[in-house]
N, C-alpha and C. Protein backbone atom coordinates (compact mmCIF):
# COMPACT_ATOMS: atom_id res chain seq x y z
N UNK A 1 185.42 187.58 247.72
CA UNK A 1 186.43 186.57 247.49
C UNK A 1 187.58 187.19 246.72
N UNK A 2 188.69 187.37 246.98
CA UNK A 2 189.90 187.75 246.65
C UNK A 2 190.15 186.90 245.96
N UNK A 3 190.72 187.47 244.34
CA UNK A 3 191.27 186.67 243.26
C UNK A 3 192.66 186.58 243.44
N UNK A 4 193.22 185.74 242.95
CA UNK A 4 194.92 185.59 242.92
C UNK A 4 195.40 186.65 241.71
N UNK A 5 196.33 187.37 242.04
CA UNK A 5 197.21 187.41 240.90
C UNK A 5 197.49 186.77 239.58
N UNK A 6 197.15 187.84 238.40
CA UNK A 6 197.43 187.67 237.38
C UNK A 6 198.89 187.42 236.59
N UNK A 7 199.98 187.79 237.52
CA UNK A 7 201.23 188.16 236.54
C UNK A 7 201.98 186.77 236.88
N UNK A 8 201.04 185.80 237.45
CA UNK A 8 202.31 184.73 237.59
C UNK A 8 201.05 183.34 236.98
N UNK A 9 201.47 182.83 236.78
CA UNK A 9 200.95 181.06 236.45
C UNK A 9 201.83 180.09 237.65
N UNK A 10 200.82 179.06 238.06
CA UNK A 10 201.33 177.98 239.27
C UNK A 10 200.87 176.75 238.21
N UNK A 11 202.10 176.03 238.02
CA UNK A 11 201.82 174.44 238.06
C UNK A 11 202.33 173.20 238.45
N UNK A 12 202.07 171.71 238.12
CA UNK A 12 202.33 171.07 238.80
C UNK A 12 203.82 170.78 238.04
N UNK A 13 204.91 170.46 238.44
CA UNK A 13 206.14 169.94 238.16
C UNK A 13 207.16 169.33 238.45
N UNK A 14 208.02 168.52 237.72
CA UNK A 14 209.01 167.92 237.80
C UNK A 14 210.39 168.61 237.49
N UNK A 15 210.93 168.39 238.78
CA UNK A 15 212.32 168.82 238.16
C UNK A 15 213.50 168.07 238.34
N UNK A 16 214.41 168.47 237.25
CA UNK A 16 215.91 167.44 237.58
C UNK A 16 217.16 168.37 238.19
N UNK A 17 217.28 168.00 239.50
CA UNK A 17 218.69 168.41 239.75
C UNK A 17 219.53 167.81 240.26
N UNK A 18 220.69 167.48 239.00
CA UNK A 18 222.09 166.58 239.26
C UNK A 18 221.57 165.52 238.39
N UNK A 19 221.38 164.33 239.19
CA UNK A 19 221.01 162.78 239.01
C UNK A 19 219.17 162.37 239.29
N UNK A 20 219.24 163.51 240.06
CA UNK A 20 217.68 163.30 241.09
C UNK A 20 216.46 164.11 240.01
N UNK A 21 215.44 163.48 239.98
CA UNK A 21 213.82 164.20 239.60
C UNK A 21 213.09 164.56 241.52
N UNK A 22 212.93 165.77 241.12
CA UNK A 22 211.90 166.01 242.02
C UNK A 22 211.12 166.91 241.64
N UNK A 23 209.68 166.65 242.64
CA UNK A 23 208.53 166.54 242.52
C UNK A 23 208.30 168.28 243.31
N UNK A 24 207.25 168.79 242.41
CA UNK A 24 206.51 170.77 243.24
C UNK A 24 205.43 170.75 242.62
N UNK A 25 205.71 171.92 242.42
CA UNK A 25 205.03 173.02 241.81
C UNK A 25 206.03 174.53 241.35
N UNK A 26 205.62 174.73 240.28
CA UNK A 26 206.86 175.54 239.61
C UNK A 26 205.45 176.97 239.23
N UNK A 27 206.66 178.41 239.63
CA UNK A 27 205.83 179.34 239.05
C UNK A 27 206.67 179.97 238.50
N UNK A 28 205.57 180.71 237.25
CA UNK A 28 206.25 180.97 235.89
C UNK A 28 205.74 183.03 236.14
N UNK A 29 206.74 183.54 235.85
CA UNK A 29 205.77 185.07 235.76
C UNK A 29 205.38 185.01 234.30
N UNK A 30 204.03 185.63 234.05
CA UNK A 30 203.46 185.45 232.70
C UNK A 30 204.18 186.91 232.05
N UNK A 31 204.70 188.23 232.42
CA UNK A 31 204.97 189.55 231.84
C UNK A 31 206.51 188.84 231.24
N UNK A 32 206.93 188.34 231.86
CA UNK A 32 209.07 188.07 231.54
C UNK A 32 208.53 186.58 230.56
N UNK A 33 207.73 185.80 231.18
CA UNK A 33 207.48 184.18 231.09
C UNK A 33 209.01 183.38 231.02
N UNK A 34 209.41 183.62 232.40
CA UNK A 34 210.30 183.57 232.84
C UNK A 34 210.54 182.47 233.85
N UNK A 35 210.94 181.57 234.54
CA UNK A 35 210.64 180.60 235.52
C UNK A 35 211.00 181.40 236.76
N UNK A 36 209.94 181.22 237.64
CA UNK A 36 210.26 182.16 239.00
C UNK A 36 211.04 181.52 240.32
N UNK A 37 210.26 180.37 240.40
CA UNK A 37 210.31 179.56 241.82
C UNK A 37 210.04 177.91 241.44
N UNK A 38 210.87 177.30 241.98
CA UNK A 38 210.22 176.03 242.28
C UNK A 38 210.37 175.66 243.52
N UNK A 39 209.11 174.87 243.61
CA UNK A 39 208.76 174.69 245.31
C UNK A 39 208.85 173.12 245.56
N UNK A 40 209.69 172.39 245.62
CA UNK A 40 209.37 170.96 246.69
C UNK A 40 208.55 170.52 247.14
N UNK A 41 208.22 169.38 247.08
CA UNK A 41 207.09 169.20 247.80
C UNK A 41 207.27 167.35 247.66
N UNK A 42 206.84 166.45 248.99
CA UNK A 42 206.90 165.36 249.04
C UNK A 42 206.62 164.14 248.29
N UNK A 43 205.69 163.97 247.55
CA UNK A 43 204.72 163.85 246.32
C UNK A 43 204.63 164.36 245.17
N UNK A 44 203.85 163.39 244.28
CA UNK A 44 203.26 163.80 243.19
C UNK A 44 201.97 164.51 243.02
N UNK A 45 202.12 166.01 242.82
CA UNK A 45 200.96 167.45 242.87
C UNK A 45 199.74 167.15 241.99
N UNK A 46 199.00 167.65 242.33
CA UNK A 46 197.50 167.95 241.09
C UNK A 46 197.19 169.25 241.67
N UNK A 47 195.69 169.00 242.18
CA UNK A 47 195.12 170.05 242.06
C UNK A 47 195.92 171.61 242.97
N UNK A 48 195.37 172.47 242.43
CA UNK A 48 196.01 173.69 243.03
C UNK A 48 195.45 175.24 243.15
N UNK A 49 195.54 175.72 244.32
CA UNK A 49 194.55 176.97 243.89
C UNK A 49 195.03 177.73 245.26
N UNK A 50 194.77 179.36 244.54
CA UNK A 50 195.28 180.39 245.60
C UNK A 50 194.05 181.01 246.66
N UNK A 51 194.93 181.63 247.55
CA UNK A 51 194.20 182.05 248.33
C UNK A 51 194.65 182.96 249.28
N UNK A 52 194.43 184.24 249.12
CA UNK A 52 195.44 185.20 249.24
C UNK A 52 196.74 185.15 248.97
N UNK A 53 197.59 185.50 250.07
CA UNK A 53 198.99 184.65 250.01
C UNK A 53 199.90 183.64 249.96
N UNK A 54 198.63 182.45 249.82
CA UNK A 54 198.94 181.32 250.00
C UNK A 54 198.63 180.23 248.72
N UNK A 55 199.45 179.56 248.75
CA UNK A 55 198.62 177.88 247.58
C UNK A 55 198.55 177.34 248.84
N UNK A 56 197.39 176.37 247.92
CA UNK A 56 197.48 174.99 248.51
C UNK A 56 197.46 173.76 247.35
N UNK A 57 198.24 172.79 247.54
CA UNK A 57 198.27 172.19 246.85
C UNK A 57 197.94 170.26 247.20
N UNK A 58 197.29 169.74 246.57
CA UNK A 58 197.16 168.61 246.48
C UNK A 58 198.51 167.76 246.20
N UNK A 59 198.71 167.04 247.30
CA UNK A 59 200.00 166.16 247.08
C UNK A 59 199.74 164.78 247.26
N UNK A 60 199.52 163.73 246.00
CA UNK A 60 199.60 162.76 246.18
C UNK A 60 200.38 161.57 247.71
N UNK A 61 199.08 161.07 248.24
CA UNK A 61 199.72 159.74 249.05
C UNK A 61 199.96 160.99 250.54
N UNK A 62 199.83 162.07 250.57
CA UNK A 62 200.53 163.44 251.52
C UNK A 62 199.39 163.37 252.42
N UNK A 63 198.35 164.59 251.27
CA UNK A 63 197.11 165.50 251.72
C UNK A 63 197.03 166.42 251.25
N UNK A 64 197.53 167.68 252.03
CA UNK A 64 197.52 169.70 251.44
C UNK A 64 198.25 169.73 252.03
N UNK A 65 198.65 170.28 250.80
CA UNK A 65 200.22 171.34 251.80
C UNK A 65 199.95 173.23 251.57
N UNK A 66 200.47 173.88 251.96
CA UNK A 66 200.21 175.43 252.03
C UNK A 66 201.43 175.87 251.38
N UNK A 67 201.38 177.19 250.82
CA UNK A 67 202.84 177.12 250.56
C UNK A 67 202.74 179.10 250.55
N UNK A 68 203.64 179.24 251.30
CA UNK A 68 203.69 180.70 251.57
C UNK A 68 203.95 181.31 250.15
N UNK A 69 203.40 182.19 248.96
CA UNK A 69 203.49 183.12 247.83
C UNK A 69 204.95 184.10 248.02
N UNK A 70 204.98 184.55 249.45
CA UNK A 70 206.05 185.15 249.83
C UNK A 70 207.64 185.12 250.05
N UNK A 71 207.97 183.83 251.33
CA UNK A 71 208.96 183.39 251.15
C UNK A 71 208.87 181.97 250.75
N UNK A 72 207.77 181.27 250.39
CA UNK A 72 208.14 179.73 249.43
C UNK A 72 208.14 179.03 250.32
N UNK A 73 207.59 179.54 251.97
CA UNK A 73 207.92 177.78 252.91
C UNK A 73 206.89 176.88 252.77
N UNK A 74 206.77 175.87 252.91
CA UNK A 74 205.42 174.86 253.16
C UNK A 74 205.03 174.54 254.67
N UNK A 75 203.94 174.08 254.49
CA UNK A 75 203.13 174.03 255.72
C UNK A 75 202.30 172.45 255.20
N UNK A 76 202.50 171.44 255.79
CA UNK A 76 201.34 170.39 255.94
C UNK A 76 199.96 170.89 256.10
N UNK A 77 198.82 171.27 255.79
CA UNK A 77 197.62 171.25 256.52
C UNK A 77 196.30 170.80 256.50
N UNK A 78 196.85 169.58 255.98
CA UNK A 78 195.87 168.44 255.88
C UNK A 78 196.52 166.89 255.64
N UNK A 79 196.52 165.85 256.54
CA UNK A 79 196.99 164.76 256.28
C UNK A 79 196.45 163.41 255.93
N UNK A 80 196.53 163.22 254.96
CA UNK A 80 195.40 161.82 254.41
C UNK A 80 195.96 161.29 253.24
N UNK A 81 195.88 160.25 252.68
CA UNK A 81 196.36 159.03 251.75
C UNK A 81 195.66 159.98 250.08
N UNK A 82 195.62 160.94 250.12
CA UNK A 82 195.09 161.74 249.31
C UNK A 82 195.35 161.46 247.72
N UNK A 83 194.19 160.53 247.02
CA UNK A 83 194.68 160.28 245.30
C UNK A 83 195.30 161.09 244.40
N UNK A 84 196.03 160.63 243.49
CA UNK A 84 196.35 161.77 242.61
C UNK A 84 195.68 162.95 241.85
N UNK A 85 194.29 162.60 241.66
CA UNK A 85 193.64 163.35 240.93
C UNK A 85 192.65 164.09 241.55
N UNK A 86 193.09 164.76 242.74
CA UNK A 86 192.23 165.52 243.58
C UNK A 86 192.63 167.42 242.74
N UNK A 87 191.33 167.69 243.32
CA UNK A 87 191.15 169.01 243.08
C UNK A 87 191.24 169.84 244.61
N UNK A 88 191.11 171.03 244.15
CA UNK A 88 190.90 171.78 245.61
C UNK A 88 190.65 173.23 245.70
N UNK A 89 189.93 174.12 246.47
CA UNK A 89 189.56 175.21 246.28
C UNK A 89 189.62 175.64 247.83
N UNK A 90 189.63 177.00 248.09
CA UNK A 90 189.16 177.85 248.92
C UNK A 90 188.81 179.05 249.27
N UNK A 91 188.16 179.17 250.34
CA UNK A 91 187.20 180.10 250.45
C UNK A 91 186.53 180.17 251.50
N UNK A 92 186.40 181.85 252.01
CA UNK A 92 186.26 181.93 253.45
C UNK A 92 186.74 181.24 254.21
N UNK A 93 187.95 181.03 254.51
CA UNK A 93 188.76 180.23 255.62
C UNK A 93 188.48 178.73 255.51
N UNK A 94 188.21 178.13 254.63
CA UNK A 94 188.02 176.91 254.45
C UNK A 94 188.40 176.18 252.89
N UNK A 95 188.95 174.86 253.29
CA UNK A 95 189.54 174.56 252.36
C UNK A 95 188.37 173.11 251.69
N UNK A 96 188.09 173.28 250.47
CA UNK A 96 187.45 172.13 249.99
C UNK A 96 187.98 171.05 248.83
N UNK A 97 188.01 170.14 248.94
CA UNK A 97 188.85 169.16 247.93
C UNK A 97 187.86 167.73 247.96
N UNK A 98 188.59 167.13 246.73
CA UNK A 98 187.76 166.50 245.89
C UNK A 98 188.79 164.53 245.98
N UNK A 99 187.88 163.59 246.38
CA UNK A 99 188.70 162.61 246.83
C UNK A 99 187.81 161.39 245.70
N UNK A 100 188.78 161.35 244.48
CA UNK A 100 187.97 160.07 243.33
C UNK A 100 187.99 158.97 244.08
N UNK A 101 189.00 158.18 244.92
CA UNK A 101 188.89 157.27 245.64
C UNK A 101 187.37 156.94 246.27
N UNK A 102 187.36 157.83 246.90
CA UNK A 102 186.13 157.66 248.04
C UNK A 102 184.97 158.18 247.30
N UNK A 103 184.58 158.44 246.54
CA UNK A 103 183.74 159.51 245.51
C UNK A 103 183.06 160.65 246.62
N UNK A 104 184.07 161.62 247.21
CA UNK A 104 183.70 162.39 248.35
C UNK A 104 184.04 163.69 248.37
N UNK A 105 183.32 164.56 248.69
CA UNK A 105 183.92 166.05 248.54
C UNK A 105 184.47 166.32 250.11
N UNK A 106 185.27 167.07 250.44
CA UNK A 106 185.56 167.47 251.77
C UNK A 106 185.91 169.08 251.89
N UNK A 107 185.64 169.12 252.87
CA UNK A 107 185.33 170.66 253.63
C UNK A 107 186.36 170.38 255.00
N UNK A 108 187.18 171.63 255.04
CA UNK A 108 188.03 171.48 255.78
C UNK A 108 188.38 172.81 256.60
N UNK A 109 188.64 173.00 257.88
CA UNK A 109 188.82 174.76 257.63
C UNK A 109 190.85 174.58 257.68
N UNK A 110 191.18 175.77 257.76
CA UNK A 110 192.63 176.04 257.35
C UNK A 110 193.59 175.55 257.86
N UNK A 111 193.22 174.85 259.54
CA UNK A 111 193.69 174.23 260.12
C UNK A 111 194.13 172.85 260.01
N UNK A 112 192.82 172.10 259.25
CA UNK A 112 192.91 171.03 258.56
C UNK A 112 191.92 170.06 259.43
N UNK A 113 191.04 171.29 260.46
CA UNK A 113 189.96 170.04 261.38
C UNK A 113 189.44 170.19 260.00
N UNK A 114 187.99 168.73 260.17
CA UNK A 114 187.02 168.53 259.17
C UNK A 114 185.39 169.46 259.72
N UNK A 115 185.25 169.70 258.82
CA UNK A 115 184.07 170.67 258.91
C UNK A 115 182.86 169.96 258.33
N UNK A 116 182.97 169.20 257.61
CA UNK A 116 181.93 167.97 256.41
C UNK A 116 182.09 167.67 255.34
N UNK A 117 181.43 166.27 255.30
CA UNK A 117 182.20 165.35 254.27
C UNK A 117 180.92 164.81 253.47
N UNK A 118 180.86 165.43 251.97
CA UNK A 118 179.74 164.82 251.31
C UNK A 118 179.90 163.56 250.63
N UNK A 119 179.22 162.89 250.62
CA UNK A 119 179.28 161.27 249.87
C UNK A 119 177.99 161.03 249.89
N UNK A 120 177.92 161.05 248.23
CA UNK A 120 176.14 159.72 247.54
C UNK A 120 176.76 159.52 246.82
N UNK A 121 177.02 158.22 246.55
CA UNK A 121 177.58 157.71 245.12
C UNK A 121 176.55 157.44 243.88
N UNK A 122 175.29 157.72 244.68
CA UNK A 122 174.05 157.46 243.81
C UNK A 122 174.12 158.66 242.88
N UNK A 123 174.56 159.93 243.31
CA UNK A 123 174.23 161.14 242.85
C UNK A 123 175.76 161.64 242.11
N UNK A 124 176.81 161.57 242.92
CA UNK A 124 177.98 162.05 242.55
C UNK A 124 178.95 160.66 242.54
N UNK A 125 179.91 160.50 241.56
CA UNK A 125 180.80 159.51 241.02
C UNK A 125 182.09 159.87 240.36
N UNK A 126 183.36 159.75 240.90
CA UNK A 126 183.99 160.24 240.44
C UNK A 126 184.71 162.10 240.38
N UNK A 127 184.37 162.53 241.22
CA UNK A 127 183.99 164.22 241.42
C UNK A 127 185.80 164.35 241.24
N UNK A 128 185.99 165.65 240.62
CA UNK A 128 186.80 166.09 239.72
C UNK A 128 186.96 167.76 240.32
N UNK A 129 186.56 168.85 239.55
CA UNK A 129 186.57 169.82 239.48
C UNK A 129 185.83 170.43 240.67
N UNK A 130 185.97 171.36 241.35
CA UNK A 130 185.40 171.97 242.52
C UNK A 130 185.44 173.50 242.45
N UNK A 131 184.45 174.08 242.39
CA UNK A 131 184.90 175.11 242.64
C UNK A 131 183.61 176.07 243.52
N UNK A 132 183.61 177.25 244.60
CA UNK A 132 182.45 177.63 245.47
C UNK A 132 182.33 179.27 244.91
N UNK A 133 180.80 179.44 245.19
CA UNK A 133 180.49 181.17 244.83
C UNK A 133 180.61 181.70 246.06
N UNK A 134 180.12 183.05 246.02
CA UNK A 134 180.29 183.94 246.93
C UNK A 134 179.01 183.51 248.18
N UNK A 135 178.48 182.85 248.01
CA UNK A 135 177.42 182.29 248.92
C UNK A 135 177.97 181.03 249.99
N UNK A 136 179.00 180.73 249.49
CA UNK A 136 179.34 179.10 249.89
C UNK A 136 178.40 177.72 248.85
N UNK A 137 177.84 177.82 248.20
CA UNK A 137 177.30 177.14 247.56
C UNK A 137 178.82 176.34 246.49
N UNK A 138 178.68 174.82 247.04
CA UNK A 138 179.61 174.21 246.05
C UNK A 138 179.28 173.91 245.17
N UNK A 139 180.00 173.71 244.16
CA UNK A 139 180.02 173.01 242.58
C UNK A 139 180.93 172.35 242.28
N UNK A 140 180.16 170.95 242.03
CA UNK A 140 181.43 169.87 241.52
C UNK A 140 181.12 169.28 240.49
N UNK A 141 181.85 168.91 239.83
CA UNK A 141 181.91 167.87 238.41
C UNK A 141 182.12 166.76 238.71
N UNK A 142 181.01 165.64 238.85
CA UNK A 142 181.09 164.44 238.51
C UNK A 142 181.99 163.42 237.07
N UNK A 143 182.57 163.05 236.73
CA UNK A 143 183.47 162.61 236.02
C UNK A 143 182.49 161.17 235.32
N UNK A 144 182.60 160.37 236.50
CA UNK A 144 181.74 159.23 235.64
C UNK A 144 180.14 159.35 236.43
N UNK A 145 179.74 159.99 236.75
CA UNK A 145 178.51 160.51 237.22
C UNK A 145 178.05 160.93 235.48
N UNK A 146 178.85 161.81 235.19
CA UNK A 146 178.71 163.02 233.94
C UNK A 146 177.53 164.02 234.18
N UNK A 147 178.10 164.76 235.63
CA UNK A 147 176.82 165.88 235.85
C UNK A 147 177.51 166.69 236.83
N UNK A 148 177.06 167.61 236.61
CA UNK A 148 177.28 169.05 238.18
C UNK A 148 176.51 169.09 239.17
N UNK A 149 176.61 168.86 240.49
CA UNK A 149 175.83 169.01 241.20
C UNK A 149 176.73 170.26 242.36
N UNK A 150 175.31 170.67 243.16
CA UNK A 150 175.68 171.76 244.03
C UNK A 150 176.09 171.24 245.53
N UNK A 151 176.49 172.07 246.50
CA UNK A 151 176.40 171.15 248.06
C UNK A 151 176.22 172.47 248.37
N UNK A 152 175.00 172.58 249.72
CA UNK A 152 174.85 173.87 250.37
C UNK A 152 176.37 173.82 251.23
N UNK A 153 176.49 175.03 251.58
CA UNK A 153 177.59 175.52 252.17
C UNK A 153 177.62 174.34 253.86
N UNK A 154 177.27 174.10 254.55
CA UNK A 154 177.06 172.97 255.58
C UNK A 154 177.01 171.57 255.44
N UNK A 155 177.26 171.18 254.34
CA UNK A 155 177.07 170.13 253.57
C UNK A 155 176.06 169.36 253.48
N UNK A 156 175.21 169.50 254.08
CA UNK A 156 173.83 168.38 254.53
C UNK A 156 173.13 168.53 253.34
N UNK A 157 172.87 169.18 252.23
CA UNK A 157 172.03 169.36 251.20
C UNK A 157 172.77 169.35 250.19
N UNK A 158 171.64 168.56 248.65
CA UNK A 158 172.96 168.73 247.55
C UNK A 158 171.69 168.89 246.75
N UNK A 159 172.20 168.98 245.09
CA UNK A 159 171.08 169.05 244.09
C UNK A 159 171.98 168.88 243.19
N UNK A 160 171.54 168.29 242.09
CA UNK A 160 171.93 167.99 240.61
C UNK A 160 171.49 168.72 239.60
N UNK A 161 172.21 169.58 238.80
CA UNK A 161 171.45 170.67 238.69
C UNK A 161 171.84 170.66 236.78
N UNK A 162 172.90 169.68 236.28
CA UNK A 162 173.47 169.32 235.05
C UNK A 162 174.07 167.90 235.01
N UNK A 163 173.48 167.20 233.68
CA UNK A 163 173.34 165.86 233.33
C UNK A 163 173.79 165.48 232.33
N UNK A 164 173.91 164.32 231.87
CA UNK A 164 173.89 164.37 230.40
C UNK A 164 173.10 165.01 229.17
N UNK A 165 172.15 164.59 230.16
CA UNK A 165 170.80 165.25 229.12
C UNK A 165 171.45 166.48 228.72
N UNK A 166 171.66 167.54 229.38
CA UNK A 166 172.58 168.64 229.46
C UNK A 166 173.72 168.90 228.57
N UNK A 167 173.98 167.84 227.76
CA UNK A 167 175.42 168.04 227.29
C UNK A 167 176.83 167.37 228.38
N UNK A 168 176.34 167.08 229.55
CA UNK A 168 177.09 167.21 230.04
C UNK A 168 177.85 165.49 230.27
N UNK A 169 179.62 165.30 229.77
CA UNK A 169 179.21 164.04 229.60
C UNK A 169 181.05 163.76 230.21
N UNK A 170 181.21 162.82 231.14
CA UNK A 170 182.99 163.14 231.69
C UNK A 170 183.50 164.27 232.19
N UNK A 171 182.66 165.38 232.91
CA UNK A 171 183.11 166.64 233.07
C UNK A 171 184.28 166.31 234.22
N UNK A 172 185.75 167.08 234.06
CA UNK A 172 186.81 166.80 234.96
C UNK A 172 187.11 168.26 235.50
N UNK A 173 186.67 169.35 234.85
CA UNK A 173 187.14 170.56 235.14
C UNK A 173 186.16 171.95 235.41
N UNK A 174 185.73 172.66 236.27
CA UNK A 174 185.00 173.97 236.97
C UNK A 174 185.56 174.60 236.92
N UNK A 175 184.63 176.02 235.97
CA UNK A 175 185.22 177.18 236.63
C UNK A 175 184.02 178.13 236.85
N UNK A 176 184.44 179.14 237.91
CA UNK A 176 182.74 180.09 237.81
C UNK A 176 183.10 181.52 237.59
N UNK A 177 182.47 182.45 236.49
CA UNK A 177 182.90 183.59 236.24
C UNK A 177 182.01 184.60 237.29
N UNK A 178 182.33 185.15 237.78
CA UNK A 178 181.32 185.86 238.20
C UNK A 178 181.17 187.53 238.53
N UNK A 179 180.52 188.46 237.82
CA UNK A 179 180.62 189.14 237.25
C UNK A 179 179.34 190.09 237.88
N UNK A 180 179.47 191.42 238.70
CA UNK A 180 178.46 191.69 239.45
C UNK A 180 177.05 191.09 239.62
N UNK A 181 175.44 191.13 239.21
CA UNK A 181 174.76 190.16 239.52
C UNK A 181 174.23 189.01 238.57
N UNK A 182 175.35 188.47 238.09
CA UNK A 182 175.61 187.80 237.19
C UNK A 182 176.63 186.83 236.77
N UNK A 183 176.69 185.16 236.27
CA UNK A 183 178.40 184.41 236.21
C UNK A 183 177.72 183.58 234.93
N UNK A 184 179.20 183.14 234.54
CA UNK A 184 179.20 181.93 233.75
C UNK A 184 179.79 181.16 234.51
N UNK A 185 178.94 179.83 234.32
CA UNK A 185 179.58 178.32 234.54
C UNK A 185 180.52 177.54 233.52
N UNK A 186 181.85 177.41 233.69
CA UNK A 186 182.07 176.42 232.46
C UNK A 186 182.50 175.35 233.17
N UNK A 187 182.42 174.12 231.97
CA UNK A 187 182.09 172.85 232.43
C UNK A 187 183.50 172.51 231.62
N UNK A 188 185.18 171.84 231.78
CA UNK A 188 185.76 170.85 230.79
C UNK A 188 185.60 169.95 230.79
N UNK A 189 185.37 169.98 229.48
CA UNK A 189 185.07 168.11 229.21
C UNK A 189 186.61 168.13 228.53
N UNK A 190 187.06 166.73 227.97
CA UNK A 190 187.70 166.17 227.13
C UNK A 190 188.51 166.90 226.29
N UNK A 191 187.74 167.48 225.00
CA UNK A 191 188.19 168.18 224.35
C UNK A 191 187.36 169.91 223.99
N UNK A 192 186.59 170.01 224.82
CA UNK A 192 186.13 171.16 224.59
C UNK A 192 185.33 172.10 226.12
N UNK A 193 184.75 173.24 226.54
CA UNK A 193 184.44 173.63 227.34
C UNK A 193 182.99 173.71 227.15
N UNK A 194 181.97 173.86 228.13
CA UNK A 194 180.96 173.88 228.21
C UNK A 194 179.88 174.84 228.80
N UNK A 195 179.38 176.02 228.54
CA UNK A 195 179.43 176.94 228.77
C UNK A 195 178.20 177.15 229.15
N UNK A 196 177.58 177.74 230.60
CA UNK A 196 176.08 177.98 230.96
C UNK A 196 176.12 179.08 231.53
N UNK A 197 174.79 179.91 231.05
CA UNK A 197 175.46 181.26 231.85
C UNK A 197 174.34 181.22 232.94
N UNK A 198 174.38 182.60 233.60
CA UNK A 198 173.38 182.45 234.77
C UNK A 198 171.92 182.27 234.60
N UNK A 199 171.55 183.26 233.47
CA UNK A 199 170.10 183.20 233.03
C UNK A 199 169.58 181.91 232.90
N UNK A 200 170.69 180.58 232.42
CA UNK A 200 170.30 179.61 231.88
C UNK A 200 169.55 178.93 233.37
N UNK A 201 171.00 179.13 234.35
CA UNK A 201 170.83 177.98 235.28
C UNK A 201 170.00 178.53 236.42
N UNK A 202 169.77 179.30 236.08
CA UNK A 202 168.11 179.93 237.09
C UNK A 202 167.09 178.98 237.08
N UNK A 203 166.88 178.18 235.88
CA UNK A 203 165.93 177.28 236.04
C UNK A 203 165.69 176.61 236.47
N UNK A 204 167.27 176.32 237.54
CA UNK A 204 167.49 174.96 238.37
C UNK A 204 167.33 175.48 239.62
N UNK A 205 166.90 176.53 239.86
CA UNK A 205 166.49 176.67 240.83
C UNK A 205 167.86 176.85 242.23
N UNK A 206 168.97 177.44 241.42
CA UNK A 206 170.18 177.22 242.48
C UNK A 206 170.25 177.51 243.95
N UNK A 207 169.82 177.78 244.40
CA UNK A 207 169.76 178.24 245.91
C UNK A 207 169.43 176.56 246.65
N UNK A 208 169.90 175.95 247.38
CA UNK A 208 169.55 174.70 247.90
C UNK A 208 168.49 175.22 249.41
């Protein structure tokens, strides 16, 4: 899995030009911390994440949009009534995002056909943070669930693998470190991060 570039920061933003506010994503180089680019975009942005040469970004009321790293064009490639507080990740040619509305994870490939769509509201509520390992194995943060659960890479299988019991309580934010045969999980909560490393979560038996 190819990491993004370090020397720039992507976020979501507003800008004013003239009389008018409009709505992107703005990148900052972190070496100058300098403002680089701002990008347009139809909507109000959330989630966001690279992928090679490309973002994709969550655009409120839109779907995904793509946005070339290179020359800055956009690309639609996904169209749906998409909430504000979606997340989104990808990996291996597929794009996965996170829909609080529907309490649903989705799998998409680059094109924007659907590949599978997880929903238990029994199990997951609210899903937030997304993020996949080098296996395809997903990880999402339940929000008012207050737990992590996994989705095998095909979506047909899931497991709950962090709870409250766990510490784990409003989680909105994933990240996975991963570090030859070895990662940390962190979990954001609220006001602090939540930290499991691999040894821990062996016990859960991760492999679905």
């Amino acid at each position: 899995m190819r990491r993004p570039s370090l020397s720039s920061v992507v976020y979501p933003s507003v800008t004013k030009q003239g009389f008018c506010f409009k709505v992107g994503v703005s990148i900052i180089n972190i070496k100058t911390q300098r403002h680089k680019q701002f990008i347009e975009l139809p909507g109000r942005t959330y989630g966001i994440t690279c992928y090679h040469d490309s973002l994709f970004v969550c655009v409120k009321g839109c779907g995904i949009f793509k946005v070339d790293t290179v020359d800055y064009t956009t690309t639609q490639v996904i169209k749906c009534d998409l909430p504000w507080l979606s997340y989104i990740f990808a990996f291996n040619e597929n794009i996965y995002y996170t829909n609080d509305n529907e309490h649903s994870v989705v799998c998409c490939d680059q094109n924007g056909s659907l590949v599978w769509t997880f929903k238990n509201e029994s199990v997951l509520r609210l899903p937030r943070g997304i993020i996949v390992d080098n296996d395809g194995t997903v990880f999402v943060a339940g929000e008012l669930s207050s737990n992590v659960v996994i989705i095998s890479k095909d979506g047909k299988h899931h497991k709950e693998i962090l709870t409250k019991q766990d510490g784990i309580i409003d989680p909105f934010a994933i990240c996975l470190h991963i570090e030859k045969e070895s990662f940390w999980l962190q979990i954001l909560r609220r006001w602090y991060f939540f930290s499991i490393s691999h040894q821990t979560l062996l016990k859960y038996e991760l492999r679905i």
